[in-house]
N, C-alpha and C. Protein backbone atom coordinates (compact mmCIF):
# COMPACT_ATOMS: atom_id res chain seq x y z
N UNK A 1 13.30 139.55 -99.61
CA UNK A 1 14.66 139.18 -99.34
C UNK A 1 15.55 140.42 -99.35
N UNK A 2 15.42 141.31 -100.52
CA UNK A 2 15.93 142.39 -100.85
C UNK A 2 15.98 143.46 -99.08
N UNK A 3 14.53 143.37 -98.58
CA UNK A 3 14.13 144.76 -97.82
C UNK A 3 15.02 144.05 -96.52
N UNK A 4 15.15 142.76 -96.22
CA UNK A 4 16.04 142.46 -94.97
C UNK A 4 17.41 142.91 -94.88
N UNK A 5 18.20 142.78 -95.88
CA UNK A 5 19.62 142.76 -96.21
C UNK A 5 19.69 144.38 -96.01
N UNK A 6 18.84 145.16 -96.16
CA UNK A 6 18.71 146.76 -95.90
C UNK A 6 18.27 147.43 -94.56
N UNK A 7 18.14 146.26 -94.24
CA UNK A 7 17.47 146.78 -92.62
C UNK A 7 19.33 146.69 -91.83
N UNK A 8 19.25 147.95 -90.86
CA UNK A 8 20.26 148.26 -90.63
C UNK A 8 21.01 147.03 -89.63
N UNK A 9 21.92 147.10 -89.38
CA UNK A 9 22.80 146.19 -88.28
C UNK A 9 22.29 146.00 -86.71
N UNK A 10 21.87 147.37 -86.33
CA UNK A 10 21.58 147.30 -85.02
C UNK A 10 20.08 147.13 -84.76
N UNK A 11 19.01 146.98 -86.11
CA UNK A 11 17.38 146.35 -86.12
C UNK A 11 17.53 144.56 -86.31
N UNK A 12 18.61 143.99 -86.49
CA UNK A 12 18.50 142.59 -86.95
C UNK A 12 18.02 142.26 -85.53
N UNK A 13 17.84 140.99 -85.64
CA UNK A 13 17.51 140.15 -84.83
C UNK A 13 18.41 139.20 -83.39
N UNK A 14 18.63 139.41 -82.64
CA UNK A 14 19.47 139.20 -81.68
C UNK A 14 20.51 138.11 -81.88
N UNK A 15 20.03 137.00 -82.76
CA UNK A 15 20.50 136.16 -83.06
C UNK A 15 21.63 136.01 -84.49
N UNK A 16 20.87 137.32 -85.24
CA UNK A 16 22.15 137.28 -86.36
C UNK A 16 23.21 138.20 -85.65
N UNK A 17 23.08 138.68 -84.69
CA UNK A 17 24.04 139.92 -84.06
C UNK A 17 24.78 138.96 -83.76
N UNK A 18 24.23 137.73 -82.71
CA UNK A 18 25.43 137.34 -81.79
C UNK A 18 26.36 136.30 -83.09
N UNK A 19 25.84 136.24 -84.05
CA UNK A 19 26.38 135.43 -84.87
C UNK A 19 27.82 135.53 -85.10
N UNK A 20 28.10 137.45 -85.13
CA UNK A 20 28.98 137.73 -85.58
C UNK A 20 30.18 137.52 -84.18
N UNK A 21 28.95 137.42 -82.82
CA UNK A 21 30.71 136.83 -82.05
C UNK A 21 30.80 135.26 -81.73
N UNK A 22 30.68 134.69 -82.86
CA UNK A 22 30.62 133.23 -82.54
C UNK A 22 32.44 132.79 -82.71
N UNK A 23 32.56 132.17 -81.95
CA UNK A 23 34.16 131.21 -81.75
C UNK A 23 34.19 130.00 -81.85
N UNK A 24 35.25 129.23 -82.58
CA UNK A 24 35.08 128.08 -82.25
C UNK A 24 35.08 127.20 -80.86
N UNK A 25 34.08 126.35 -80.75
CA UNK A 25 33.55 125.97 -79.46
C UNK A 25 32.75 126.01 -78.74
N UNK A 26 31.50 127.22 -79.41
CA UNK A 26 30.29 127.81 -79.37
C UNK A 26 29.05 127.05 -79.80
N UNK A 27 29.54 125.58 -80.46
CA UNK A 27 29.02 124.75 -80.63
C UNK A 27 28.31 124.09 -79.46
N UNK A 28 27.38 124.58 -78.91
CA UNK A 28 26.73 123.53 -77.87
C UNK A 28 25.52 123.34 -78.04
N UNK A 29 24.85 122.65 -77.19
CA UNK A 29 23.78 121.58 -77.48
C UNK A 29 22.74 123.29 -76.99
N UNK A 30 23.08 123.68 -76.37
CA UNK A 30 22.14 125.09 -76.06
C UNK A 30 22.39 126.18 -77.32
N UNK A 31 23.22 126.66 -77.62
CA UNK A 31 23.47 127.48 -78.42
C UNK A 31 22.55 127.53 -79.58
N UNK A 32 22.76 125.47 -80.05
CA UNK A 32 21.77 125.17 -81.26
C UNK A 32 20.31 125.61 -80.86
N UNK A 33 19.96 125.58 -79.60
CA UNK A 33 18.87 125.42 -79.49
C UNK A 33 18.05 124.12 -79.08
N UNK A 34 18.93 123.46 -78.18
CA UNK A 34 18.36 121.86 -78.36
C UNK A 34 18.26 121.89 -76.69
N UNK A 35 17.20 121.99 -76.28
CA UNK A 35 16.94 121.88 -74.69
C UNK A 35 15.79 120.58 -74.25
N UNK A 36 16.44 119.78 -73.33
CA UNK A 36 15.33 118.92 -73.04
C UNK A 36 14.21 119.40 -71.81
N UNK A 37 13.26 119.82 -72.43
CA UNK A 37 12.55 120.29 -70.84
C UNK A 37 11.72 119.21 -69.98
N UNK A 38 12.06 119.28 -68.91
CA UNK A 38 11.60 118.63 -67.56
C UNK A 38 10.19 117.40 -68.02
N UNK A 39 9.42 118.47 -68.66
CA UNK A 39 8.48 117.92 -69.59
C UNK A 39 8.69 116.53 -70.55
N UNK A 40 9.81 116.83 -70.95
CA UNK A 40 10.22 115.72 -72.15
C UNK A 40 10.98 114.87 -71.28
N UNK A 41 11.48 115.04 -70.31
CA UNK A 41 12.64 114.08 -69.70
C UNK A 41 11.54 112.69 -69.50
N UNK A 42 10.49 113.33 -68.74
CA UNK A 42 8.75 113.02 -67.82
C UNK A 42 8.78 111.44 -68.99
N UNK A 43 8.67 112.73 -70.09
CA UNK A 43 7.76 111.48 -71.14
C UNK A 43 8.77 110.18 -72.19
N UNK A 44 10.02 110.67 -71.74
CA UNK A 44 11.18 109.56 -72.02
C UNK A 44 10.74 108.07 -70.83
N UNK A 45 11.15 108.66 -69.47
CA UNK A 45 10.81 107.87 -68.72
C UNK A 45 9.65 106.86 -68.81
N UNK A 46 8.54 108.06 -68.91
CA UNK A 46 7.12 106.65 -68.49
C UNK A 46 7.02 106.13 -69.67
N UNK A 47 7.30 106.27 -70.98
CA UNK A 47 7.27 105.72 -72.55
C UNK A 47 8.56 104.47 -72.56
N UNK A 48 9.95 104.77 -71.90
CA UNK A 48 10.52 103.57 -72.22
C UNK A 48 11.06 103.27 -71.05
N UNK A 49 10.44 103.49 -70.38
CA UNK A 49 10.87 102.81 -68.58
C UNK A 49 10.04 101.35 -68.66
N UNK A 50 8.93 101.21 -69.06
CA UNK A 50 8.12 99.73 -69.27
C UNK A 50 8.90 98.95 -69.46
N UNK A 51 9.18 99.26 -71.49
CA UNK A 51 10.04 98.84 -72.42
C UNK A 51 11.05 98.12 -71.65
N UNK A 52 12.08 99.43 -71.41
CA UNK A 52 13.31 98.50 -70.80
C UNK A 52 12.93 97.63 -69.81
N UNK A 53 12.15 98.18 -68.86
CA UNK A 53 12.24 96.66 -67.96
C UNK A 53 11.33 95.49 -67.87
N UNK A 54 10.94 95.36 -68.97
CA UNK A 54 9.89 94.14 -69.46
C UNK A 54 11.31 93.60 -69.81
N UNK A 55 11.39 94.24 -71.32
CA UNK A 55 12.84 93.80 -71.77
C UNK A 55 13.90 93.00 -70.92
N UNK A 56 14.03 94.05 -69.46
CA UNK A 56 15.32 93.16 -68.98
C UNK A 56 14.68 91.56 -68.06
N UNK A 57 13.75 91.99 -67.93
CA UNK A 57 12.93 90.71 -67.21
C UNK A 57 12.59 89.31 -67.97
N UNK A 58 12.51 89.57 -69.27
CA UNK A 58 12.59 88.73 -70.48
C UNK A 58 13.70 88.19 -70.71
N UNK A 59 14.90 88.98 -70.41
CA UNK A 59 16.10 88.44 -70.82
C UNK A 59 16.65 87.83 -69.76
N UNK A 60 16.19 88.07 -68.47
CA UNK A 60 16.80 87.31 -67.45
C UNK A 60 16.11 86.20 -67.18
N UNK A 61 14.83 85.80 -67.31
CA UNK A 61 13.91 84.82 -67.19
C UNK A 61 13.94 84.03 -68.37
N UNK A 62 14.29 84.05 -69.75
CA UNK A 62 14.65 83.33 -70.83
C UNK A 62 16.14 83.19 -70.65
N UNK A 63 16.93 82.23 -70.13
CA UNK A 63 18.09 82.08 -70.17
C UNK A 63 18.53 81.66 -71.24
N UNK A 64 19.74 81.70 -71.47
CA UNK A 64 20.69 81.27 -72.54
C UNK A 64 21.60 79.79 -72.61
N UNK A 65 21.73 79.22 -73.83
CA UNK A 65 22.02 78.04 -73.10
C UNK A 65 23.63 77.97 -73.10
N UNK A 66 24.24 78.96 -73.42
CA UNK A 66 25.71 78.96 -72.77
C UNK A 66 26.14 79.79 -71.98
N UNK A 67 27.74 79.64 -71.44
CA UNK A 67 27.19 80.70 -69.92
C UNK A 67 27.79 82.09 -70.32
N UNK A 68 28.56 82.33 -71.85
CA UNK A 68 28.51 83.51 -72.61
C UNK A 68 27.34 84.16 -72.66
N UNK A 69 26.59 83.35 -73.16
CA UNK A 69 25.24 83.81 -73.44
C UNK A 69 24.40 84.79 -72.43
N UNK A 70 24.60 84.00 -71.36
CA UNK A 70 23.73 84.38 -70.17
C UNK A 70 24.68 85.69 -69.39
N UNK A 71 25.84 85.40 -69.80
CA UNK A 71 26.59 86.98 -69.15
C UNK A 71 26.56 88.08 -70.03
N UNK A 72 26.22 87.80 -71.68
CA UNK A 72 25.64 89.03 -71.99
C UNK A 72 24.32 89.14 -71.93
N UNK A 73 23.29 88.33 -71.86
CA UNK A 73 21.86 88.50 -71.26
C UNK A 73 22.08 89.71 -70.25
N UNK A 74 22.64 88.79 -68.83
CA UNK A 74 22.44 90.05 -67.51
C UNK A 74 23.02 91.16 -68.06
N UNK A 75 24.69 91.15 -68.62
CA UNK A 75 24.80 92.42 -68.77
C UNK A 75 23.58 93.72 -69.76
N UNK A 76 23.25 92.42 -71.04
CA UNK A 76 21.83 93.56 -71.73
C UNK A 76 21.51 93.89 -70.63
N UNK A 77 20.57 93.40 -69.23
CA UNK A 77 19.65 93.48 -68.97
C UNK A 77 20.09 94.59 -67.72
N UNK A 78 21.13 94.64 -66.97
CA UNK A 78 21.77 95.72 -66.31
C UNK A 78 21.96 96.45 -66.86
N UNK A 79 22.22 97.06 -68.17
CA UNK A 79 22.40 98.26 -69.08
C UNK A 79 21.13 98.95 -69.11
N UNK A 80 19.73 98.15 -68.93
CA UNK A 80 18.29 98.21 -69.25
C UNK A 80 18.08 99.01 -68.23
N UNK A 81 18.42 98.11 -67.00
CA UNK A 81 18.04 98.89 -65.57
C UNK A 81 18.45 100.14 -65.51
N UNK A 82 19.71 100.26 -65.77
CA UNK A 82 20.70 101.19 -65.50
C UNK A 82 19.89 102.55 -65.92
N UNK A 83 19.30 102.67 -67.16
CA UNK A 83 19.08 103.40 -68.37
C UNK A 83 17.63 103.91 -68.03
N UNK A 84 16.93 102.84 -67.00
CA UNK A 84 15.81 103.21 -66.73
C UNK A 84 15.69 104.47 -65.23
N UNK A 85 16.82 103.63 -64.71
CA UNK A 85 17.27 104.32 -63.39
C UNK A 85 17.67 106.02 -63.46
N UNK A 86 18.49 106.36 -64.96
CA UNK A 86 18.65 107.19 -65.02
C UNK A 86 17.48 107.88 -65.59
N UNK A 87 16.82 107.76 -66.76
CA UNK A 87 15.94 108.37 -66.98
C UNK A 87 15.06 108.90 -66.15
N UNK A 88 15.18 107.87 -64.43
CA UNK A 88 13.90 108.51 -63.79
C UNK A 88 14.30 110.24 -62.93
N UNK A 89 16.03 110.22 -63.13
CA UNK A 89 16.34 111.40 -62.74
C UNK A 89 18.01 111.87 -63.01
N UNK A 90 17.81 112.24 -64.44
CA UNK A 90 18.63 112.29 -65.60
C UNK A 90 19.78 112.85 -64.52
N UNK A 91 19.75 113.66 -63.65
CA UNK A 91 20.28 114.71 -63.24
C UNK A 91 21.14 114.26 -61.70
N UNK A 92 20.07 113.83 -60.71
CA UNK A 92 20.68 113.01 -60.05
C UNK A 92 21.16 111.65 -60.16
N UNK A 93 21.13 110.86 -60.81
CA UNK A 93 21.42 109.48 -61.09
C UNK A 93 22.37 109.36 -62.67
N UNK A 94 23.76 110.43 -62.30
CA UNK A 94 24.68 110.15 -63.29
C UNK A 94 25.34 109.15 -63.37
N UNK A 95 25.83 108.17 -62.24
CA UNK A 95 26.08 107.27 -62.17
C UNK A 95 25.46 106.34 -63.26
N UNK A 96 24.22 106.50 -63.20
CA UNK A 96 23.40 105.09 -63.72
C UNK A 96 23.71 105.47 -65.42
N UNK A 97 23.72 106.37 -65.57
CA UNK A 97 24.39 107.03 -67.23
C UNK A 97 25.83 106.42 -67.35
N UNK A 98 26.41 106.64 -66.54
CA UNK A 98 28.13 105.95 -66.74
C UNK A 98 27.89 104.76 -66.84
N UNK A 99 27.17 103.87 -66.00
CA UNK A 99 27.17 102.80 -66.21
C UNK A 99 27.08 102.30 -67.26
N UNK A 100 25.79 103.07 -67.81
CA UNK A 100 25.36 102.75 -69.26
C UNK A 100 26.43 102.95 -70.48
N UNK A 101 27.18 104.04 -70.48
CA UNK A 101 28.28 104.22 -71.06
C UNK A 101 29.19 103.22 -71.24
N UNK A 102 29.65 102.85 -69.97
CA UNK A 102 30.21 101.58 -69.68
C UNK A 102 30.22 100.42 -70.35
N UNK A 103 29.12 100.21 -70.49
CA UNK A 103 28.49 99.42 -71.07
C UNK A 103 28.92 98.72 -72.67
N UNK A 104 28.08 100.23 -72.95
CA UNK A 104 28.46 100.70 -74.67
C UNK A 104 29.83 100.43 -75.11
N UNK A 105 30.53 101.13 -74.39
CA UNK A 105 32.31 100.91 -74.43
C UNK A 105 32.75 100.16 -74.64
N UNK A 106 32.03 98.76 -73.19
CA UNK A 106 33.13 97.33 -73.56
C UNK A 106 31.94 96.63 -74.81
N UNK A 107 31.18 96.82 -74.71
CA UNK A 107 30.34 96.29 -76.25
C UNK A 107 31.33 96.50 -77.38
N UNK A 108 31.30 98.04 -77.67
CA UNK A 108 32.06 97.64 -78.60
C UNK A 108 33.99 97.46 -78.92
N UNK A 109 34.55 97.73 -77.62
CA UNK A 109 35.31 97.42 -77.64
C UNK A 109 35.59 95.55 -77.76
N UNK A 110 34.86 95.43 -76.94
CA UNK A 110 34.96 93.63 -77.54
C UNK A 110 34.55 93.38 -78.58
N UNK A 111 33.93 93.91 -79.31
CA UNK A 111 33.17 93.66 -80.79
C UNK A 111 34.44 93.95 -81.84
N UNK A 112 34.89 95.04 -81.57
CA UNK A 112 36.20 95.30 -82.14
C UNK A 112 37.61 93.94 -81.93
N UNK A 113 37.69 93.79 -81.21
CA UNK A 113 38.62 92.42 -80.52
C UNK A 113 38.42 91.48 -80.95
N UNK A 114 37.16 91.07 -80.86
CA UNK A 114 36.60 89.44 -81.43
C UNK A 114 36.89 89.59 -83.11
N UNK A 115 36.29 90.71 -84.01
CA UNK A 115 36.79 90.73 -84.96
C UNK A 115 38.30 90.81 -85.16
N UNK A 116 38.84 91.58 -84.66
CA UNK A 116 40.30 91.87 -85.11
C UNK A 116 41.15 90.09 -84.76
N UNK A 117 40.59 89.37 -83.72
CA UNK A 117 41.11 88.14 -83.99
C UNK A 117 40.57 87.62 -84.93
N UNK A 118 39.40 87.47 -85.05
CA UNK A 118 38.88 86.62 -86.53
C UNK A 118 39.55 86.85 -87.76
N UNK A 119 40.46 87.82 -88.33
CA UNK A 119 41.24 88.55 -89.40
C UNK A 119 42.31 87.95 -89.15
N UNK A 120 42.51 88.00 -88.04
CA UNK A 120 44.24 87.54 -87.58
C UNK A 120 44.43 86.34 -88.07
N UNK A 121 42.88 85.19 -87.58
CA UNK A 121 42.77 83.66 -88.18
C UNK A 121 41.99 83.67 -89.80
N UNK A 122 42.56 85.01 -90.42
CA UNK A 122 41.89 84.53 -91.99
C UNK A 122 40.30 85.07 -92.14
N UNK A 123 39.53 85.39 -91.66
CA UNK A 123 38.56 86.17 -92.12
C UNK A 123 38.68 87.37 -92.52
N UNK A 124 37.97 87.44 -93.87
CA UNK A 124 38.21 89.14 -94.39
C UNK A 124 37.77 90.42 -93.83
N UNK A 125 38.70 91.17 -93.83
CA UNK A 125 38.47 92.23 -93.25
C UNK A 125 37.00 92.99 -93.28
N UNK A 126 36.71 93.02 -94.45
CA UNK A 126 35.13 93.46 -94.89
C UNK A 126 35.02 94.72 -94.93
N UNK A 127 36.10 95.54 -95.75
CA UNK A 127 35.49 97.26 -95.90
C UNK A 127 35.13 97.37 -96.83
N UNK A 128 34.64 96.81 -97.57
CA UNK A 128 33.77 97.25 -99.02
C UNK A 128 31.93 96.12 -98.64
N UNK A 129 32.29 95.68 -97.34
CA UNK A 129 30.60 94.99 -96.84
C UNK A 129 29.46 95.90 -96.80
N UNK A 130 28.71 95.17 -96.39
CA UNK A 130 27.15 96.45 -95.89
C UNK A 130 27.44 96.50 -94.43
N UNK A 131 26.63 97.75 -94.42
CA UNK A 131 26.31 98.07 -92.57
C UNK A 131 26.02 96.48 -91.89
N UNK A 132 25.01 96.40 -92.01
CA UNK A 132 24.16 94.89 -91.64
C UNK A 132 25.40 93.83 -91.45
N UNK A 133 26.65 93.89 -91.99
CA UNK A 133 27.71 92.04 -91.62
C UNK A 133 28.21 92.23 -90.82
N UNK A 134 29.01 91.40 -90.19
CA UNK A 134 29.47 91.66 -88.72
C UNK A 134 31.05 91.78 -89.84
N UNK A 135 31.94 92.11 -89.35
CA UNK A 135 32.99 92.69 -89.69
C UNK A 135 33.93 93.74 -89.22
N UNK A 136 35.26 93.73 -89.20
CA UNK A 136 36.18 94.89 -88.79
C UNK A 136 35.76 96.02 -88.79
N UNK A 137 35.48 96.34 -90.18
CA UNK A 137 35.21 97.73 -90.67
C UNK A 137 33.90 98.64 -90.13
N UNK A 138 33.43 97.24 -89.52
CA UNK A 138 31.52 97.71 -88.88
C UNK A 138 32.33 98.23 -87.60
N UNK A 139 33.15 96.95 -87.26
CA UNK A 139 33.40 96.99 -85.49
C UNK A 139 34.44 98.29 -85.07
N UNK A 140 35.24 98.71 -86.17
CA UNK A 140 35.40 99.96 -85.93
C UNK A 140 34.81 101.23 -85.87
N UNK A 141 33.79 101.16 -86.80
CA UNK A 141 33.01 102.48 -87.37
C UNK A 141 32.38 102.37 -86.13
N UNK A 142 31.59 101.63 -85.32
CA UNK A 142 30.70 101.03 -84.00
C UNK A 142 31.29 101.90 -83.12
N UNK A 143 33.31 101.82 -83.16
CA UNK A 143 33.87 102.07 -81.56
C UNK A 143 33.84 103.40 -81.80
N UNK A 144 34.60 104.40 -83.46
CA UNK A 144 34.38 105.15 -83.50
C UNK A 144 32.93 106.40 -82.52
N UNK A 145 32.17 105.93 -83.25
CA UNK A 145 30.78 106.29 -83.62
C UNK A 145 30.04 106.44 -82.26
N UNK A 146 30.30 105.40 -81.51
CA UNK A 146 29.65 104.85 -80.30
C UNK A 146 30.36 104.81 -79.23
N UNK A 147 31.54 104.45 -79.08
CA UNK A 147 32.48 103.95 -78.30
C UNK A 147 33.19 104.85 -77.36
N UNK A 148 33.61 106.22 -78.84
CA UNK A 148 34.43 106.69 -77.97
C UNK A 148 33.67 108.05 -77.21
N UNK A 149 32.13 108.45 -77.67
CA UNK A 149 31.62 109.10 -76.89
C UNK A 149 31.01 108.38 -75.79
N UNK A 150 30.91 107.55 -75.76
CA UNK A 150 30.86 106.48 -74.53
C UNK A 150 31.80 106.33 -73.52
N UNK A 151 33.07 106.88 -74.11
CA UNK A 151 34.56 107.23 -73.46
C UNK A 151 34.94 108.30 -72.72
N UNK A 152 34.09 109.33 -73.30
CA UNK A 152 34.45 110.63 -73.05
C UNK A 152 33.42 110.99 -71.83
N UNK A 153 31.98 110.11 -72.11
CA UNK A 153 30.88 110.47 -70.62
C UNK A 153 31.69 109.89 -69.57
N UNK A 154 32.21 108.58 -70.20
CA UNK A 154 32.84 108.10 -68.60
C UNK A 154 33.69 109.06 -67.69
N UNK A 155 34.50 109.02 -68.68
CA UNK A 155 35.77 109.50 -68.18
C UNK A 155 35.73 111.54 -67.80
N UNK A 156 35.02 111.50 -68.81
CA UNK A 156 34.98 113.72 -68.42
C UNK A 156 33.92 113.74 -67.77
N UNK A 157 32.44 113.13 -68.24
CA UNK A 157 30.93 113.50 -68.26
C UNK A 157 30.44 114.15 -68.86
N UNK A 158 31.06 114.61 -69.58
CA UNK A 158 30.00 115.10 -70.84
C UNK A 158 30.56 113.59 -72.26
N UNK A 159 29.48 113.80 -73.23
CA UNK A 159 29.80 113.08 -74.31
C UNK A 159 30.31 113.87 -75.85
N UNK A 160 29.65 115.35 -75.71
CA UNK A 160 30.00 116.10 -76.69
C UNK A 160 29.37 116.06 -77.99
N UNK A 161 28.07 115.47 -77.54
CA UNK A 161 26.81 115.09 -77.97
C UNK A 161 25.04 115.58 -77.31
N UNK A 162 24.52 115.70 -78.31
CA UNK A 162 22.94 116.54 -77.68
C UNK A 162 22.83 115.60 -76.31
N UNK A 163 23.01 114.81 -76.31
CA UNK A 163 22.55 114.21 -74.85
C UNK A 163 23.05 114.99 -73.58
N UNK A 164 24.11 115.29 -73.69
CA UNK A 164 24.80 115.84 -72.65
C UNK A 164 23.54 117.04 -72.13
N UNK A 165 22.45 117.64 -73.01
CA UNK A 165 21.28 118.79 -72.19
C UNK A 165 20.49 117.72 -71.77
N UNK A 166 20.76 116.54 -71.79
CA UNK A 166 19.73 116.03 -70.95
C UNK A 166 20.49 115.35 -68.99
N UNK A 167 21.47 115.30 -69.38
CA UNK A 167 21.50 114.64 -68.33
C UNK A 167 22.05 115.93 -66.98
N UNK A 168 22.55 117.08 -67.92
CA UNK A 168 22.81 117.98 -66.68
C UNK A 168 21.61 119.43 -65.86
N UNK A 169 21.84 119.69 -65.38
CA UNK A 169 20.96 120.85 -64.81
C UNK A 169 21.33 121.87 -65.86
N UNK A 170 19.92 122.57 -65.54
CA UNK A 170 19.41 123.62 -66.27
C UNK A 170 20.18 124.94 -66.12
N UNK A 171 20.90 125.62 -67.00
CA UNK A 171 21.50 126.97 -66.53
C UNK A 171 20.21 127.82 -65.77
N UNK A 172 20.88 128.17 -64.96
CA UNK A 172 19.79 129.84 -64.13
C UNK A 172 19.78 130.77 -65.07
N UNK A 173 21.07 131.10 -65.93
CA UNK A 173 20.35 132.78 -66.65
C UNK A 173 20.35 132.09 -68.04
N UNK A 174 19.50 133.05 -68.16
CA UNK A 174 19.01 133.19 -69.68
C UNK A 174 19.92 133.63 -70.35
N UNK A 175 19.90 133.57 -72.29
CA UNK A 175 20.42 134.25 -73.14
C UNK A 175 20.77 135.64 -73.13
N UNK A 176 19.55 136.20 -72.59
CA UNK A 176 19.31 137.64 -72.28
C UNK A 176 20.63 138.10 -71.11
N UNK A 177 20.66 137.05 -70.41
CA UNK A 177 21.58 137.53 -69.01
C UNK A 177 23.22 137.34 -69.81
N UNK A 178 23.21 136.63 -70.57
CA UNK A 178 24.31 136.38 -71.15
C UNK A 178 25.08 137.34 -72.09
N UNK A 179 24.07 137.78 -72.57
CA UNK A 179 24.41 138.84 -73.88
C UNK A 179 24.49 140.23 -72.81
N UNK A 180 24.09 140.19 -71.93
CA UNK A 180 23.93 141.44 -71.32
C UNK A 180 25.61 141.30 -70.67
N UNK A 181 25.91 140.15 -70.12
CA UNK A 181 27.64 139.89 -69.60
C UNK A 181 28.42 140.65 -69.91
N UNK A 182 28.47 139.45 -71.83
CA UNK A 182 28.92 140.00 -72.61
C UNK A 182 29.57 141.56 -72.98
N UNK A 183 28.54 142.50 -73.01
CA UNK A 183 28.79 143.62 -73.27
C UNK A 183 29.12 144.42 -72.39
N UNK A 184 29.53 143.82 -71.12
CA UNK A 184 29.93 144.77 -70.44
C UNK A 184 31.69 144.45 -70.20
């Protein structure tokens, strides 16, 4: 531990160097180190491309017996498609990601609503509940948590979340090309 801290400034390692020009905002899903390669996108797809659309085929072929029911069935089951659609080409098929976003959004924005009337007619609020009850305090933490980066893909396209290296193209230069910018 001792012999590192003695090794001079300009032998460290490329990475404690650039440390020292980090800014706030330098926070990205690359920076960390979090890259989805082409490889992994591959094995998202054929692993839960089945899944979802067994799933949505189940849910549309088991109907519901009210017609609530059955409009969040299709909608599950269009979120399914959607999700599969994109996975098969994260990159071209952003659309099918918004959708999915979309999705998420009015989920829990109605989840939020339905509770906040249930309070209005006398049900307790529930911030001292568990995760697991349905409740205000869930249906907020939900929109928080879920909702509003679900807000931000729609509306900007990015979410401001690791996902965002999956759904866009790959930078052309390297770190190397970067640091080299940099210094000039």
């Amino acid at each position: 531990m001792e012999e590192f801290e003695k090794v001079p400034r300009t032998a460290q390692p490329a990475a404690v160097a650039a440390a020292d020009r980090w800014e706030p905002g330098d926070c990205t899903a690359e920076s960390l180190g979090v890259q989805a390669s082409a490889a992994m996108k591959r094995w998202y797809f054929w692993v839960l491309a089945p899944l979802m659309l067994g799933s949505a085929a189940i849910m549309v072929v088991n109907e519901a017996p009210t017609p609530t029911g059955r409009i969040i069935g299709y909608g599950i089951a269009l979120t399914l498609i959607l999700a599969t659609v994109g996975l098969a080409n994260p990159v071209r098929f952003t659309w099918a990601w918004r959708g999915v976003a979309v999705a998420i959004l009015l989920a829990y924005v109605s989840y939020a609503v339905s509770e906040f009337v249930a309070v209005l007619h006398g049900k307790p609020v529930g911030w001292s509940g568990g995760r697991g009850e349905v409740s205000l305090r869930n249906a907020l933490l939900g929109l928080f948590f879920f909702g509003v980066p679900a807000a931000r893909y729609v509306f900007a396209g990015r979410s401001g979340t690791v996902v965002d290296t999956m759904v866009r193209e790959p930078a052309a230069d390297t770190a190397e090309q970067r640091d080299a910018a940099d210094k000039t």
